[in-house]
C-alpha atoms as a PDB file:
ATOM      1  CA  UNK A   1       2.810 -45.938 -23.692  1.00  0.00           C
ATOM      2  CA  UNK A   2       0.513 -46.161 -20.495  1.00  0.00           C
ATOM      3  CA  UNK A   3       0.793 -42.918 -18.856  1.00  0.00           C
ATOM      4  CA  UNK A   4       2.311 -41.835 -15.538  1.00  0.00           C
ATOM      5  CA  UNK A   5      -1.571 -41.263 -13.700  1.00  0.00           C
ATOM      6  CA  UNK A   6       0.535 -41.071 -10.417  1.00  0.00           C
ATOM      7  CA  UNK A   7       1.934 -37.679 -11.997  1.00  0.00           C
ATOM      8  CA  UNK A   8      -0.611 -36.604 -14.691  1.00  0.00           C
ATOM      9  CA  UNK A   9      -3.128 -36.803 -10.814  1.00  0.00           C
ATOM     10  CA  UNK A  10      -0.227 -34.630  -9.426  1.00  0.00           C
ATOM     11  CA  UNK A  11      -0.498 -31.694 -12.221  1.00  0.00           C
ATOM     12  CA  UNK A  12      -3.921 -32.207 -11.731  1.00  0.00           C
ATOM     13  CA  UNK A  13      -3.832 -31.070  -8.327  1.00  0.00           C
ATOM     14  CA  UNK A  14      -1.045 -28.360  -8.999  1.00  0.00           C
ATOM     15  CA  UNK A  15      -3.510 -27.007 -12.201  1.00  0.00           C
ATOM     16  CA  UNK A  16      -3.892 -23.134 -10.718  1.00  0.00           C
ATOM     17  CA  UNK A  17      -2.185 -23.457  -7.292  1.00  0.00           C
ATOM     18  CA  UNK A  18       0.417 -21.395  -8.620  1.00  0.00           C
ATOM     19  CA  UNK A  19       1.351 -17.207  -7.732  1.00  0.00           C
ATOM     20  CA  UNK A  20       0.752 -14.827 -10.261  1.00  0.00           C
ATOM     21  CA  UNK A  21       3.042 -12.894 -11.873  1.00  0.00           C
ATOM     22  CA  UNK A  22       1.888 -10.246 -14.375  1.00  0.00           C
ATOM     23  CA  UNK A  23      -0.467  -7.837 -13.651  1.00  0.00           C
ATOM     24  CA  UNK A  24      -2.917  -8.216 -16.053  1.00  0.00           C
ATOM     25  CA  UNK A  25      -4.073 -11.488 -14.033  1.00  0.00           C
ATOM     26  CA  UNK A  26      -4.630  -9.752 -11.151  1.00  0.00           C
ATOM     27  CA  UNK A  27      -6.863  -6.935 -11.928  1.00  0.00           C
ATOM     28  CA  UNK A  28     -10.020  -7.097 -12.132  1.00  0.00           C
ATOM     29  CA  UNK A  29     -11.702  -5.173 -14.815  1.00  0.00           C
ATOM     30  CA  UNK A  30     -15.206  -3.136 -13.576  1.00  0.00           C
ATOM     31  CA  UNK A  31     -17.637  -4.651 -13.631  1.00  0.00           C
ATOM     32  CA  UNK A  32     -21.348  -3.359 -13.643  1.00  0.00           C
ATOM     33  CA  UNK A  33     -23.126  -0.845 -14.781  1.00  0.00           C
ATOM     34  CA  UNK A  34     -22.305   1.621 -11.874  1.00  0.00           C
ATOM     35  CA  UNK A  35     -18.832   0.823 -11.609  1.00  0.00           C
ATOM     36  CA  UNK A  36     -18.294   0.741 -14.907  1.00  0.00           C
ATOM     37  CA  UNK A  37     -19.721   4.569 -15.285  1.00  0.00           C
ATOM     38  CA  UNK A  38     -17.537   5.289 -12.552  1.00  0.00           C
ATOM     39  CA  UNK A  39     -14.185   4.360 -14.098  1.00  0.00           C
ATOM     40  CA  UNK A  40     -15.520   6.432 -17.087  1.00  0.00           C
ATOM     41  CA  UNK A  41     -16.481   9.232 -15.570  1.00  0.00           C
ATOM     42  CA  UNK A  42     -13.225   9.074 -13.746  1.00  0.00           C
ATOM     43  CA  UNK A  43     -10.717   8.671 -16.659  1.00  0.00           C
ATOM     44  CA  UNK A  44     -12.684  11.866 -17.862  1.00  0.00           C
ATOM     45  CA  UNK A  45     -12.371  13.888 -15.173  1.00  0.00           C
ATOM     46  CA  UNK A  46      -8.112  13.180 -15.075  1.00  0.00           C
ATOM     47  CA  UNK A  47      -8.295  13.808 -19.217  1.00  0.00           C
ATOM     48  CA  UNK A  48     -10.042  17.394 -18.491  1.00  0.00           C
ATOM     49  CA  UNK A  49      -7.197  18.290 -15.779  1.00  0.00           C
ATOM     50  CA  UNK A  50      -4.561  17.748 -18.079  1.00  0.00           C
ATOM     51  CA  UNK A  51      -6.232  20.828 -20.132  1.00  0.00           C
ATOM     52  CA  UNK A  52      -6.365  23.014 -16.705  1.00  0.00           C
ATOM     53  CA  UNK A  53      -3.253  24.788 -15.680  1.00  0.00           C
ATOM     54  CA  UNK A  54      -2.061  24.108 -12.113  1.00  0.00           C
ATOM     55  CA  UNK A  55      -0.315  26.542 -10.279  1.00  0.00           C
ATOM     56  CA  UNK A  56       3.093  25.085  -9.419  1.00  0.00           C
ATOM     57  CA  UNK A  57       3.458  24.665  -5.477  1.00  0.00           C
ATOM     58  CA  UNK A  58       6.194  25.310  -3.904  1.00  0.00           C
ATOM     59  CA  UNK A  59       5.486  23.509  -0.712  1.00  0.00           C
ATOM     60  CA  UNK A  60       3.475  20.436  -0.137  1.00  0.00           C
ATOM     61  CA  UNK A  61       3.737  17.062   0.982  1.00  0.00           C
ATOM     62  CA  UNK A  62       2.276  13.949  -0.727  1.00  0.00           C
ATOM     63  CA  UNK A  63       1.694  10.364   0.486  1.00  0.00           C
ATOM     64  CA  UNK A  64       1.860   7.956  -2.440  1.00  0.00           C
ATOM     65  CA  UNK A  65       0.779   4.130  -2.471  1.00  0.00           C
ATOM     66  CA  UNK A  66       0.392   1.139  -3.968  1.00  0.00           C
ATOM     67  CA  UNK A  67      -0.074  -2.508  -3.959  1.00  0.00           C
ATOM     68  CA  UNK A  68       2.310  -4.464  -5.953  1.00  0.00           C
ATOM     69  CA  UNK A  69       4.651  -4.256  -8.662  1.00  0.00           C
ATOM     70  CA  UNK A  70       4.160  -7.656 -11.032  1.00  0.00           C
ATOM     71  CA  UNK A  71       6.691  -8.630 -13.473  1.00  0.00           C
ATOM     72  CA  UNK A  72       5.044  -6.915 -16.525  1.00  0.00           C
ATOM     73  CA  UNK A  73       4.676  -3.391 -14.040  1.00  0.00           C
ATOM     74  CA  UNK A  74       8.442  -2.924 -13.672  1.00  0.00           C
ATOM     75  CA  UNK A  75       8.060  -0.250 -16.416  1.00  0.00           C
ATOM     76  CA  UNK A  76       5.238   1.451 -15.449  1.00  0.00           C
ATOM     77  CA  UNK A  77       6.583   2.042 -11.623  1.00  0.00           C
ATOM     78  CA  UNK A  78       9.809   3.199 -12.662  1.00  0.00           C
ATOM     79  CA  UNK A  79       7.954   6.144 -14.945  1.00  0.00           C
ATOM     80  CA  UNK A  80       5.898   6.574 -11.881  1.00  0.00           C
ATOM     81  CA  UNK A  81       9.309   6.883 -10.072  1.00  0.00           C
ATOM     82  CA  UNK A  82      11.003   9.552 -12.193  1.00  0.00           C
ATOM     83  CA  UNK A  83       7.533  11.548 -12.403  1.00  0.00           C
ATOM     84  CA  UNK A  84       7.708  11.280  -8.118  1.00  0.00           C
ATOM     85  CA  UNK A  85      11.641  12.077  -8.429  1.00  0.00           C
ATOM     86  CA  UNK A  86      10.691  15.283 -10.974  1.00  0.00           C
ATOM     87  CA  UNK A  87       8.308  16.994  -8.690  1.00  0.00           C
ATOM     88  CA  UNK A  88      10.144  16.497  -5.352  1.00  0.00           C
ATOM     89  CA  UNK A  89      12.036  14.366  -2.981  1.00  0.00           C
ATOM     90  CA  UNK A  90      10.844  11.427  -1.045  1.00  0.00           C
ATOM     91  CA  UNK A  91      10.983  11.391   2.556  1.00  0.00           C
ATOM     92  CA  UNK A  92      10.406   8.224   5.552  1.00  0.00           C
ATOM     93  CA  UNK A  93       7.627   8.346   7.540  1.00  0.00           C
ATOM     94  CA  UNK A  94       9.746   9.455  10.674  1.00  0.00           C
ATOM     95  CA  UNK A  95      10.030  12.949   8.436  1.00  0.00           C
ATOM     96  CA  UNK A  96       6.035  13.073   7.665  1.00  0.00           C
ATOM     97  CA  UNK A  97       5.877  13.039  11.494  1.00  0.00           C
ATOM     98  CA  UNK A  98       7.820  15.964  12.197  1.00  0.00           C
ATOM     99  CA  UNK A  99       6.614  17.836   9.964  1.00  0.00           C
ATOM    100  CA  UNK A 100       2.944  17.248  11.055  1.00  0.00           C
ATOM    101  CA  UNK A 101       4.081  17.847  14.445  1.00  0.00           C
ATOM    102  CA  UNK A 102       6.179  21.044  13.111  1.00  0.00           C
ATOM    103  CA  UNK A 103       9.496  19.992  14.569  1.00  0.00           C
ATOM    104  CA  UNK A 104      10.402  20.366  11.167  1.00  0.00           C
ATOM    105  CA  UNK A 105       9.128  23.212   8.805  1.00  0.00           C
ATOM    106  CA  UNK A 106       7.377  22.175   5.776  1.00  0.00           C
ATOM    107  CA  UNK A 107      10.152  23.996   2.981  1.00  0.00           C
ATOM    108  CA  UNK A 108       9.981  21.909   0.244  1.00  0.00           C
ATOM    109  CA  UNK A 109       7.723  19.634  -1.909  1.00  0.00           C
ATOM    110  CA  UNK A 110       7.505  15.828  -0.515  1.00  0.00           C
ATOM    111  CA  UNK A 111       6.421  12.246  -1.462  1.00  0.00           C
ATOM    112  CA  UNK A 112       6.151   9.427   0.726  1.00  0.00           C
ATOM    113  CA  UNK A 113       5.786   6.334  -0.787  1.00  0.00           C
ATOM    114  CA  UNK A 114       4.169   2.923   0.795  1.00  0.00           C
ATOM    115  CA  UNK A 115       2.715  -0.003  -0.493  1.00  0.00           C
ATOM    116  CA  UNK A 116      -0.030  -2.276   0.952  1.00  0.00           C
ATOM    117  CA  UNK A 117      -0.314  -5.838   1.916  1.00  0.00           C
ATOM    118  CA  UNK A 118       3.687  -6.690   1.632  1.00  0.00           C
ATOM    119  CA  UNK A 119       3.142  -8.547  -1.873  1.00  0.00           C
ATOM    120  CA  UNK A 120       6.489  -9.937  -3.020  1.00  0.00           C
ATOM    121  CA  UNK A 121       6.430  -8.243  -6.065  1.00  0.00           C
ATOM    122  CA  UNK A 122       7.209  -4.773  -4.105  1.00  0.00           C
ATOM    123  CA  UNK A 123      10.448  -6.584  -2.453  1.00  0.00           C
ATOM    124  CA  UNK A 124      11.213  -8.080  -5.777  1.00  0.00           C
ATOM    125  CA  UNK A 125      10.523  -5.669  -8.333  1.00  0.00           C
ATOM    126  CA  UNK A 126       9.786  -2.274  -6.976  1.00  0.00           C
ATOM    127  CA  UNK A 127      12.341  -2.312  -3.565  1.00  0.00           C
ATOM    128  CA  UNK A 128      15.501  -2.374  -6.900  1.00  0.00           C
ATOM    129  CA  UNK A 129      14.162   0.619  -8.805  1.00  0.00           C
ATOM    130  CA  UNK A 130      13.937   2.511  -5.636  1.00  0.00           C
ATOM    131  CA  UNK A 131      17.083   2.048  -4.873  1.00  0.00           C
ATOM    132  CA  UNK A 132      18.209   2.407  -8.143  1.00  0.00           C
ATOM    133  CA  UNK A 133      16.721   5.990  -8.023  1.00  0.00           C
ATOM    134  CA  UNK A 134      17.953   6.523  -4.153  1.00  0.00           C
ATOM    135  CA  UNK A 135      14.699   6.341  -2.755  1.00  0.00           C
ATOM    136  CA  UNK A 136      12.987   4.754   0.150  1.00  0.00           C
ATOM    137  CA  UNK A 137       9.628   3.688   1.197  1.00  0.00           C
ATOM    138  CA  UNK A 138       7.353   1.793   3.380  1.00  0.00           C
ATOM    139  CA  UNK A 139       5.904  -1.690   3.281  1.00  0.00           C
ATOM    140  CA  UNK A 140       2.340  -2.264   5.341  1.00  0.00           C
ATOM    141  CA  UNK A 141       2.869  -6.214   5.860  1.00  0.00           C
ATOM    142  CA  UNK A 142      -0.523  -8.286   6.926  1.00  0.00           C
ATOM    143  CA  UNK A 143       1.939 -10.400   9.234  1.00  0.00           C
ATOM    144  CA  UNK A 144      -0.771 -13.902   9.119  1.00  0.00           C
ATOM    145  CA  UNK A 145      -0.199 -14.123   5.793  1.00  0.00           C
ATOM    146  CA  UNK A 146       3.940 -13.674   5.814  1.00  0.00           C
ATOM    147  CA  UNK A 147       5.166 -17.619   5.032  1.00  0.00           C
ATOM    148  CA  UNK A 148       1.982 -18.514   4.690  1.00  0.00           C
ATOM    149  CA  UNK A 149       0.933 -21.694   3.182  1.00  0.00           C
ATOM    150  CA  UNK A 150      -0.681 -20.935  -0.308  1.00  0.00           C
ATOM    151  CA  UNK A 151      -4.062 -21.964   0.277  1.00  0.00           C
ATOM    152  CA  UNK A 152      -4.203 -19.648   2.890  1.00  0.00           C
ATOM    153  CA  UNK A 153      -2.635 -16.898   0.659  1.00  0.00           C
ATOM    154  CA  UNK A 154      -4.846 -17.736  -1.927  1.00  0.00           C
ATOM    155  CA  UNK A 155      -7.790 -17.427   0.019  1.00  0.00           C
ATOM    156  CA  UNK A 156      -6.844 -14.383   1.153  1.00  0.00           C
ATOM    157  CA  UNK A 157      -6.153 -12.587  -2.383  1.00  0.00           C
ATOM    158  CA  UNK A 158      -9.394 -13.838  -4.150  1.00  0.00           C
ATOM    159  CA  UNK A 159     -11.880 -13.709  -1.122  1.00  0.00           C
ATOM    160  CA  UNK A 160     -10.809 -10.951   0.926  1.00  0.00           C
ATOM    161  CA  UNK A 161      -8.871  -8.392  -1.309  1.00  0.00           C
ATOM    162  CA  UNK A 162     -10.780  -9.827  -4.141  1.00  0.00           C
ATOM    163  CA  UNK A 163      -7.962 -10.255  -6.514  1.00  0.00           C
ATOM    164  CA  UNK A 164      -8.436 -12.232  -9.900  1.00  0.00           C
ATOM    165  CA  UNK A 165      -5.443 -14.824  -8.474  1.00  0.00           C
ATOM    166  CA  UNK A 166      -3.501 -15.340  -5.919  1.00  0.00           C
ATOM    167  CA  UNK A 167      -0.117 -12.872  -5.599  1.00  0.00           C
ATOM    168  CA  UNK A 168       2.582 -14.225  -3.584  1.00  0.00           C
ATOM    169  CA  UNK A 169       3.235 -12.544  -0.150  1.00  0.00           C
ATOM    170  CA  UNK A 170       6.463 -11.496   0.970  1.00  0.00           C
ATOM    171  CA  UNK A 171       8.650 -13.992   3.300  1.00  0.00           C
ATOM    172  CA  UNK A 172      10.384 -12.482   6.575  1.00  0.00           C
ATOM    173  CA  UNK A 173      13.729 -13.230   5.105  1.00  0.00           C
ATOM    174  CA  UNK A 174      12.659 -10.744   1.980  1.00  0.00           C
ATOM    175  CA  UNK A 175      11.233  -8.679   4.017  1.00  0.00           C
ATOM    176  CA  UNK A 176      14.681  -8.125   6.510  1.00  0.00           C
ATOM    177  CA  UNK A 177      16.600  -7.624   2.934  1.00  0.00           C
ATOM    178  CA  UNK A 178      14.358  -4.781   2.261  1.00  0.00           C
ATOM    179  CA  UNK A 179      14.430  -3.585   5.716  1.00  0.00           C
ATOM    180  CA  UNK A 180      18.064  -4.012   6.124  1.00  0.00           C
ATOM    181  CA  UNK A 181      18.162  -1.619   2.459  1.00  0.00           C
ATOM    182  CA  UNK A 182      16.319   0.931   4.757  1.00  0.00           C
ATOM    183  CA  UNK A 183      12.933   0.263   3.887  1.00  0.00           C
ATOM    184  CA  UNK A 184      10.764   1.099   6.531  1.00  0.00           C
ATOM    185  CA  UNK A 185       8.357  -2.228   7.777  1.00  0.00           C
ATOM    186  CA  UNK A 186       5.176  -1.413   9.159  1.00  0.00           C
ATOM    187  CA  UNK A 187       1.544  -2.969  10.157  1.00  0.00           C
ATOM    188  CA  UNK A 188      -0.901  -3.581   7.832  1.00  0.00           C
ATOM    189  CA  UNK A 189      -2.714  -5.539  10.733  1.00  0.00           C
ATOM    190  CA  UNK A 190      -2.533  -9.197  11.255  1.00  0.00           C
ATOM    191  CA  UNK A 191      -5.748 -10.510   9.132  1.00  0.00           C
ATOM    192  CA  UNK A 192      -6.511  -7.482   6.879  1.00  0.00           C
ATOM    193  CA  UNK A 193      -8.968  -6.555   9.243  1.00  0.00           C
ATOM    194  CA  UNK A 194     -12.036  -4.072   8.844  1.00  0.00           C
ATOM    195  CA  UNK A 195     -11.135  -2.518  11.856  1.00  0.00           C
ATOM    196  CA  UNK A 196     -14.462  -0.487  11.880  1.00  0.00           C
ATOM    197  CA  UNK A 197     -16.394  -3.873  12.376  1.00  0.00           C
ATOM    198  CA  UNK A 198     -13.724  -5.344  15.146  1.00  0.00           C
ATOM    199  CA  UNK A 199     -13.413  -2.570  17.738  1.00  0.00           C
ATOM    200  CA  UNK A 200     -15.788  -3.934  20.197  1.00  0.00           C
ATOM    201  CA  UNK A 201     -13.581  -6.630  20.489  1.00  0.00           C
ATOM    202  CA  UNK A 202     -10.895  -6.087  22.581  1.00  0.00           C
ATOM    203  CA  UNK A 203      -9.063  -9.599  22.022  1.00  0.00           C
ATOM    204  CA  UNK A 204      -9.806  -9.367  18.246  1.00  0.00           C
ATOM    205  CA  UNK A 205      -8.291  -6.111  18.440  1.00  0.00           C
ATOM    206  CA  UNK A 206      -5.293  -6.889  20.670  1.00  0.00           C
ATOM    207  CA  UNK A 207      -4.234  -9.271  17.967  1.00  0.00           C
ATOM    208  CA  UNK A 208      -4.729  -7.640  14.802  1.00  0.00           C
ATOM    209  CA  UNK A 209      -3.096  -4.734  15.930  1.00  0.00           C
ATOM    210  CA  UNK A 210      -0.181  -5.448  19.225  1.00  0.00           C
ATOM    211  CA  UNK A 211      -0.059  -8.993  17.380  1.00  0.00           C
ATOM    212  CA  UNK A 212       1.097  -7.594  14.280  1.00  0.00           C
ATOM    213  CA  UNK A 213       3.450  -4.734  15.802  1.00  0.00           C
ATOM    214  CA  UNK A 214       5.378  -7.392  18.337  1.00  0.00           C
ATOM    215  CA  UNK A 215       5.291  -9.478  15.162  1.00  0.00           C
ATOM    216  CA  UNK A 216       7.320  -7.389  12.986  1.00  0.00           C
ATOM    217  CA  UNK A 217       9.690  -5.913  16.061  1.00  0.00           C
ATOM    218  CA  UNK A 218      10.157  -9.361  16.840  1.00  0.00           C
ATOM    219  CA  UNK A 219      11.190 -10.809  12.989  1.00  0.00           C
ATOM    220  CA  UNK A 220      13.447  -7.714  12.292  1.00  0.00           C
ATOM    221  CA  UNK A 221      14.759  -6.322  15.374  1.00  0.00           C
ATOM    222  CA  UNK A 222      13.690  -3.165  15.226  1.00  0.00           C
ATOM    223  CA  UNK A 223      10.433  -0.879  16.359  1.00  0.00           C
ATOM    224  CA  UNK A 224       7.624  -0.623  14.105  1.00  0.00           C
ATOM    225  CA  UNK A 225       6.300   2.411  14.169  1.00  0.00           C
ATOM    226  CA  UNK A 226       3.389   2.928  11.353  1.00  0.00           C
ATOM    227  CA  UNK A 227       0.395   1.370  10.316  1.00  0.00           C
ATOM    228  CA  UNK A 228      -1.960   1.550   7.186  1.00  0.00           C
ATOM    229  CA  UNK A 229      -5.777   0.649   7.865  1.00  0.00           C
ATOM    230  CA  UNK A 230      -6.949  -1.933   5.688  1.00  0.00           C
ATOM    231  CA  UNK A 231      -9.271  -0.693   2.811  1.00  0.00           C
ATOM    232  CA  UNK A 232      -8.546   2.939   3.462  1.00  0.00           C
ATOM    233  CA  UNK A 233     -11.775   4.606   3.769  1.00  0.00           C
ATOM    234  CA  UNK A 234     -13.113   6.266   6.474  1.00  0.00           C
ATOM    235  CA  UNK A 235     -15.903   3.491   6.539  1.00  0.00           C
ATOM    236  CA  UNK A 236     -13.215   1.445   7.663  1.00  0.00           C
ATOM    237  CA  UNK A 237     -12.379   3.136  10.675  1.00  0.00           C
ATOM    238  CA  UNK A 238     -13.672   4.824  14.065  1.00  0.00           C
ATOM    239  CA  UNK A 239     -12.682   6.597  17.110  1.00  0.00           C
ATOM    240  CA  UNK A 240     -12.309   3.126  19.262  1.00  0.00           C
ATOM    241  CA  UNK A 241      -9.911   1.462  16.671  1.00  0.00           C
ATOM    242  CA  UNK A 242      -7.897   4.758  16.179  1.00  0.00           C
ATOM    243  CA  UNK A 243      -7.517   4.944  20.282  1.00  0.00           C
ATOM    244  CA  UNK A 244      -6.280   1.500  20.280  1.00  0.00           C
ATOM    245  CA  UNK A 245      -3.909   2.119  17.735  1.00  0.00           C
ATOM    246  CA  UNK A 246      -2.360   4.917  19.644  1.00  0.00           C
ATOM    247  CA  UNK A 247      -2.097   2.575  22.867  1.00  0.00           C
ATOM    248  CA  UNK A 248      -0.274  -0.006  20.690  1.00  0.00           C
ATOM    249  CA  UNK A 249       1.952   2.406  20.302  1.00  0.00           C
ATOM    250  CA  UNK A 250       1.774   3.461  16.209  1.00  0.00           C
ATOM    251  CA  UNK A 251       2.576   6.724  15.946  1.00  0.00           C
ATOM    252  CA  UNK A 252       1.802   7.418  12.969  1.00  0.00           C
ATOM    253  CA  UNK A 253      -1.384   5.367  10.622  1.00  0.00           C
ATOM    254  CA  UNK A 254      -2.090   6.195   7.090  1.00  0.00           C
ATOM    255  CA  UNK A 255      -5.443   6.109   5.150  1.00  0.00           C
ATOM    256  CA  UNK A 256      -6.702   5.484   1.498  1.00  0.00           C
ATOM    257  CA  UNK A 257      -8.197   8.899   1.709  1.00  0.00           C
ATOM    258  CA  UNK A 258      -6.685  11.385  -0.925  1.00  0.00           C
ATOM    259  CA  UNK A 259      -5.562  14.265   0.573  1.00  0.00           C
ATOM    260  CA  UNK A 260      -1.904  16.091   0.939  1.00  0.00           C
ATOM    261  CA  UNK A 261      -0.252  16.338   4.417  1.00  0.00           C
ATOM    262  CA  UNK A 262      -1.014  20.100   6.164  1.00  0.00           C
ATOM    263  CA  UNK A 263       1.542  20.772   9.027  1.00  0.00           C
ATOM    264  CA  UNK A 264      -0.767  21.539  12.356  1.00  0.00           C
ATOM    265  CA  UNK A 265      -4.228  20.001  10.826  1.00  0.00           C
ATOM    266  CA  UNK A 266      -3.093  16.577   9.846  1.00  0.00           C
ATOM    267  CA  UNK A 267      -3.668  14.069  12.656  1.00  0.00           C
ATOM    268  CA  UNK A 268      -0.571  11.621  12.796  1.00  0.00           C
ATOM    269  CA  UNK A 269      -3.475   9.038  12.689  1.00  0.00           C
ATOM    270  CA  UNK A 270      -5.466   9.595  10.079  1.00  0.00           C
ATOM    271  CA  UNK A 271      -2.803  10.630   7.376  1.00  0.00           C
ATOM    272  CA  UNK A 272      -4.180  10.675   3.472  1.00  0.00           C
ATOM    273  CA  UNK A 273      -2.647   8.784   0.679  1.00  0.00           C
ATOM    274  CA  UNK A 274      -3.315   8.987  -3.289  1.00  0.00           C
ATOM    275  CA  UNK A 275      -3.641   5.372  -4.692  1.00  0.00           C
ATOM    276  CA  UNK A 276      -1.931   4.852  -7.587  1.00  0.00           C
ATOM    277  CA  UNK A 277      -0.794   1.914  -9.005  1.00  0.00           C
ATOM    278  CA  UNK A 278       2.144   0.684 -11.548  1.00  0.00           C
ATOM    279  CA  UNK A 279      -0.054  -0.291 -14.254  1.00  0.00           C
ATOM    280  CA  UNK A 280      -2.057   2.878 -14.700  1.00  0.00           C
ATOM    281  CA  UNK A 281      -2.086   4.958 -17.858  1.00  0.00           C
ATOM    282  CA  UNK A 282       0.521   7.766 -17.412  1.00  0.00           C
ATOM    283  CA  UNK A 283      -1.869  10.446 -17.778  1.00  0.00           C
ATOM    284  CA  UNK A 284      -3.651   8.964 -13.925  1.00  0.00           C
ATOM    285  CA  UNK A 285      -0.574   8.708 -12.409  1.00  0.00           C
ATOM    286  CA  UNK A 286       0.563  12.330 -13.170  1.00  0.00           C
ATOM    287  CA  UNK A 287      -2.873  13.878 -12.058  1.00  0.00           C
ATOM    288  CA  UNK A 288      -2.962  11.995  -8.812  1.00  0.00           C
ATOM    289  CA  UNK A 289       0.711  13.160  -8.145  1.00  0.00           C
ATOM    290  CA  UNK A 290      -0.226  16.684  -8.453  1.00  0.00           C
ATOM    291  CA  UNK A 291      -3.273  16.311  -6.542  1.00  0.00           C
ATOM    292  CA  UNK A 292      -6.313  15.518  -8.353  1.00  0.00           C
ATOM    293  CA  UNK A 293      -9.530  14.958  -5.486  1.00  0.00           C
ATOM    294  CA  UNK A 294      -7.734  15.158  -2.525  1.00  0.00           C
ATOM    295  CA  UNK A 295      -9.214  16.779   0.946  1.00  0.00           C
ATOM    296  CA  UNK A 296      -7.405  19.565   2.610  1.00  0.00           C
ATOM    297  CA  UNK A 297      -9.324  19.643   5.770  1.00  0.00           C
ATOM    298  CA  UNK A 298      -7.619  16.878   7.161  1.00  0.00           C
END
């Protein structure tokens, strides 16, 4: 039999334009002498604090994120989710406000949780077990990419976040379910910008970061209040993006610095998180919960 070249050119074309789904195709492995050191010297560091006694706090608060939660990470997030649920509750980001502000007195330990770069995976797999577990959290959406076509998505997994494929994004109507479930939506700016290396530039500001707030208001009727500056560090910011975030009208934008939340030192904009993702051994997620490398000063 002659063979169908109209569709055999057709899979040809498809051949790794496809989303996906587990997460051991997404992470890359270190690579490199120096980052490979690193990871070791870091899974030894979280091995030796398991053998250090903590004392047990009675007060803190905790901001928690991710990225995504792929089909083969459902298990891993919902241990992370009864280890978060075991040490305290979880709380919106409206709460982490007050209580930097003090309206509300810090009398308990606290999580928040948040995720980065709305991935569908959080809508689809993690948004469930939260709920499942009565818990909320927030998802940082980089609105250009949100019904994107999926070259563009693709481009933007594997050359800017530098992912091993491309992860599907969430779509507005996913992203109103979640909302609607009292999921908090908020700006991970428009592009994934470096906002450190755009803040001479007004316009280029104005969009990634008013763009992306109107955006959001706009798609789910309701205020967006929070942003989380793309790749976390302090590198990645400075005092002219963090001014222009304030006159967008954020009130509150969270870091990828470790650190736990000190009512009356913590400024609303520069709020600390602990990465920590789904796939992790057990043993890293615990020691990041309880604090392992975070700043106080902040």
């Amino acid at each position: 039999m002659t063979p169908n070249l109209e569709n055999a050119s057709e899979r040809e074309s498809l051949r790794g334009r496809c989303y996906a789904t587990n997460g051991r195709d997404v992470w890359k492995a270190p690579s490199g002498f120096a980052a490979g050191t690193r990871a070791l010297l870091r899974s030894a560091t979280i091995s030796l604090s398991s053998f250090v006694p903590r004392q047990v706090e009675s007060r803190a608060v905790r901001c928690i994120y991710l990225h995504t939660v792929m089909e083969d990470e459902r298990r891993g997030f919902e241990h992370l989710v009864k280890l978060i649920g075991s040490q305290g509750d979880v709380i919106g980001t409206r709460e982490i406000i007050d209580i930097i502000s003090g309206r509300v007195p810090l009398d308990g330990r606290y999580f928040h949780i948040s995720f980065d770069d709305g991935f569908a995976g959080v809508v689809r797999n993690a948004v469930p077990i939260l709920i499942d577990h009565r818990m909320t959290a927030t998802i940082f959406v980089t609105t250009a990419f949100v019904d994107a076509d999926f070259d563009d998505v693709a481009a933007y997994c594997t050359r800017t976040m530098d992912y091993a494929a491309p992860i599907e994004v969430a779509g507005w109507e996913e992203l109103r379910r979640a909302h609607a479930a009292a999921f908090e939506i908020g700006s991970h700016t428009h592009h994934h910008a470096r906002l450190s290396t755009v803040s001479r530039d007004a316009n280029r500001m104005m969009v990634e970061l008013e763009s992306s707030k109107s955006l959001i208001e706009q798609k789910l009727g309701a205020p967006c209040i929070s942003i989380a500056w793309p790749y976390g560090t302090d590198a990645n910011i400075d005092e002219t993006a963090l001014a222009a975030i304030r006159r967008a009208g954020y009130e509150a934008c969270f870091s990828g610095v470790r650190g736990r939340v000190i009512p009356g030192t913590t400024s609303p904009l520069r709020i600390p998180r602990h990465q920590v993702e789904a796939g992790w051994p057990y043993a890293h997620k615990r020691a990041w919960i309880a604090g392992l490398g975070e700043r106080t000063t902040r």
